[in-house]
Protein backbone atom coordinates (compact mmCIF):
# COMPACT_ATOMS: atom_id res chain seq x y z
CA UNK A 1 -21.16 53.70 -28.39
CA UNK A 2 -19.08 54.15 -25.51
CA UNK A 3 -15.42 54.91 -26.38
CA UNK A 4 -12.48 54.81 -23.88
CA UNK A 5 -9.85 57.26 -25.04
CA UNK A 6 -6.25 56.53 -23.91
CA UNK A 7 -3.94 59.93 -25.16
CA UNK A 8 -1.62 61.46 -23.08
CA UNK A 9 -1.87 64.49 -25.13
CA UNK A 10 -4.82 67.11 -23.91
CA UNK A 11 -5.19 68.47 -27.22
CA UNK A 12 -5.66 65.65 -29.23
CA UNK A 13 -8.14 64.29 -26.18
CA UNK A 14 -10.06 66.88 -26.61
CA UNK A 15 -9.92 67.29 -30.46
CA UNK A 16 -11.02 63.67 -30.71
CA UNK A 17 -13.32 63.37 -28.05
CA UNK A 18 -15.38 66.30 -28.82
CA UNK A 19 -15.72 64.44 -32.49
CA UNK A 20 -16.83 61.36 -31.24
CA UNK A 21 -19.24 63.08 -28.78
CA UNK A 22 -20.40 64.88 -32.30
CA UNK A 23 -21.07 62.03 -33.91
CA UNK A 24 -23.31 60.53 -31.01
CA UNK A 25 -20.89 58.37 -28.58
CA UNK A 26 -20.04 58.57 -25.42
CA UNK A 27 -16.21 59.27 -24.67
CA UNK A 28 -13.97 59.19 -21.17
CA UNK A 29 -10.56 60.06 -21.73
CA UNK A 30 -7.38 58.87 -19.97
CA UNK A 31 -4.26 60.29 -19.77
CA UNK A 32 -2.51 57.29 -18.61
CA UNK A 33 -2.30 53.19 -18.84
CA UNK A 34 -3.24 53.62 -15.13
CA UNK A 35 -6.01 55.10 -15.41
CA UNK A 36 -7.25 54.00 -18.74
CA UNK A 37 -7.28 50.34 -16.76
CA UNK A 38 -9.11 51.83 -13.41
CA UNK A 39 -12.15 53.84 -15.89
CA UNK A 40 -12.32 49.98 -17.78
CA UNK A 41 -12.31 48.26 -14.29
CA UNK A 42 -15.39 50.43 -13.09
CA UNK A 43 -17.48 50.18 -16.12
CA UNK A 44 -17.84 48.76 -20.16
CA UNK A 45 -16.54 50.30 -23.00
CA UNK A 46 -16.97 48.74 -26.64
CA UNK A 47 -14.03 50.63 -28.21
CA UNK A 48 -11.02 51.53 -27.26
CA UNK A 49 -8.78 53.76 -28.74
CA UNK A 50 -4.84 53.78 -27.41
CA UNK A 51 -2.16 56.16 -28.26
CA UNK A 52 1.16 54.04 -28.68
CA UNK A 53 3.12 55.96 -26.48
CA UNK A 54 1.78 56.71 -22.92
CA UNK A 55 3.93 57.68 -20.09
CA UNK A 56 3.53 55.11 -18.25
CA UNK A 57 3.04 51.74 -20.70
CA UNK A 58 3.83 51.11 -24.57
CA UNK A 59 0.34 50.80 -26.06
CA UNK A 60 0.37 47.37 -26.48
CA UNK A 61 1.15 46.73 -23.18
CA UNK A 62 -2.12 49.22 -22.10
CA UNK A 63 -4.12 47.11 -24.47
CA UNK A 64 -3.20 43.42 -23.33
CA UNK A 65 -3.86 45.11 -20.08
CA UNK A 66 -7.32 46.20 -20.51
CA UNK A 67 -8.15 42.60 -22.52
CA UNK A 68 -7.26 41.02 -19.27
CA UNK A 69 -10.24 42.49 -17.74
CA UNK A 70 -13.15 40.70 -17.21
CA UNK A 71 -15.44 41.44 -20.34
CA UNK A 72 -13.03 43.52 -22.58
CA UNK A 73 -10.97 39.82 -24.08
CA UNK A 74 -11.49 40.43 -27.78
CA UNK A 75 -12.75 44.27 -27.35
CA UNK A 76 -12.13 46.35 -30.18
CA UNK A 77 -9.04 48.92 -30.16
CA UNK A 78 -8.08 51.34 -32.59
CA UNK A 79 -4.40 52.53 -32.32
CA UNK A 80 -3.13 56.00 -32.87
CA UNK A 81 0.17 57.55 -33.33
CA UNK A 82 2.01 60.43 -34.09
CA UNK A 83 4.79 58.21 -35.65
CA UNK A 84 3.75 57.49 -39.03
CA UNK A 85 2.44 54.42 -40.97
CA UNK A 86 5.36 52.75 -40.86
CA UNK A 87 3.79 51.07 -36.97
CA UNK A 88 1.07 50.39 -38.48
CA UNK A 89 2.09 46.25 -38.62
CA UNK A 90 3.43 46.51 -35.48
CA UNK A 91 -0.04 47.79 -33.97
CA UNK A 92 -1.97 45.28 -35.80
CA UNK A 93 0.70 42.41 -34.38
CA UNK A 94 0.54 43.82 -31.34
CA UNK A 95 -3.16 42.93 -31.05
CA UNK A 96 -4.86 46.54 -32.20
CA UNK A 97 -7.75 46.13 -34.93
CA UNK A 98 -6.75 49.44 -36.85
CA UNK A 99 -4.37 51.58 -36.75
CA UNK A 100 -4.80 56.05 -37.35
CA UNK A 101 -1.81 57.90 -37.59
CA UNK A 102 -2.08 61.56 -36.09
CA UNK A 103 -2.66 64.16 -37.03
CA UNK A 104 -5.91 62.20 -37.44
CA UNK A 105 -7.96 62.19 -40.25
CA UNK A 106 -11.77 62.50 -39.05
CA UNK A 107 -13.32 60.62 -41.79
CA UNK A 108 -10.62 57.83 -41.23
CA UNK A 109 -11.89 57.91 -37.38
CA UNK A 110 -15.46 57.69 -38.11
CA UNK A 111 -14.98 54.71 -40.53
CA UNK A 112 -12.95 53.09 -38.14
CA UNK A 113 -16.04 53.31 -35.32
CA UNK A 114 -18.47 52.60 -37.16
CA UNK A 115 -16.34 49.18 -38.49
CA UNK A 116 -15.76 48.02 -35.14
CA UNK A 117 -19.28 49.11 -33.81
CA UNK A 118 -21.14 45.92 -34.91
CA UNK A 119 -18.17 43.94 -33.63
CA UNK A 120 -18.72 45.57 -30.28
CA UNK A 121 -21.82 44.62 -30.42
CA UNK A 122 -21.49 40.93 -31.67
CA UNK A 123 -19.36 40.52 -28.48
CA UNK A 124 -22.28 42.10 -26.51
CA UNK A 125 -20.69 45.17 -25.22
């Protein structure tokens, strides 16, 4: 599956990425809103996964972004954040399909892929 990966944190970019990439999908990594839109304007993704907090957007702004793309209206997202469960409703109202709150919980991650995987492809991505 390819997975976009919106964090502004290297680290956790890294620590998540090389996971996924583990597991057998295919991860680019953004640091920014910016950039996370110009990587989802240049090719598909069938997940993405947003960090609430970017520098440059609120997460659910990055995500209604990248929805507004041709292709991506309905595409999975995972949100993650370093600010407990209590945004967890928020994330969800905010249009995200799950929500992971860091440090993240590998196990947690995988399920959550592998949930929205047939999704992704339902909506042929």
């Amino acid at each position: 599956m390819n997975i976009l990966l919106v964090d502004d944190n290297l680290l956790m970019q890294q620590v998540i990425s090389r996971f996924l990439a583990g597991v057998g999908h295919t991860v680019a990594c953004a640091d920014t809103a910016a950039d996370a839109y110009a990587l989802a304007a240049q090719r598909p993704f069938e997940l993405l996964v947003i960090d609430l907090r970017l520098p440059d957007a609120d997460g659910a702004d990055a995500l209604a972004d990248l929805r507004a793309l041709p292709g991506y209206d309905g595409a999975p997202a995972i949100a993650i954040s370093g600010y407990g469960e209590e945004y967890a409703r928020q994330a969800r109202n905010d249009g995200f399909d799950a929500y992971l709150s860091k440090p993240i919980e590998f196990d947690a991650l995988q399920q959550a892929v592998e949930a929205y995987s047939g999704r992704a492809r339902a909506l042929g991505r």
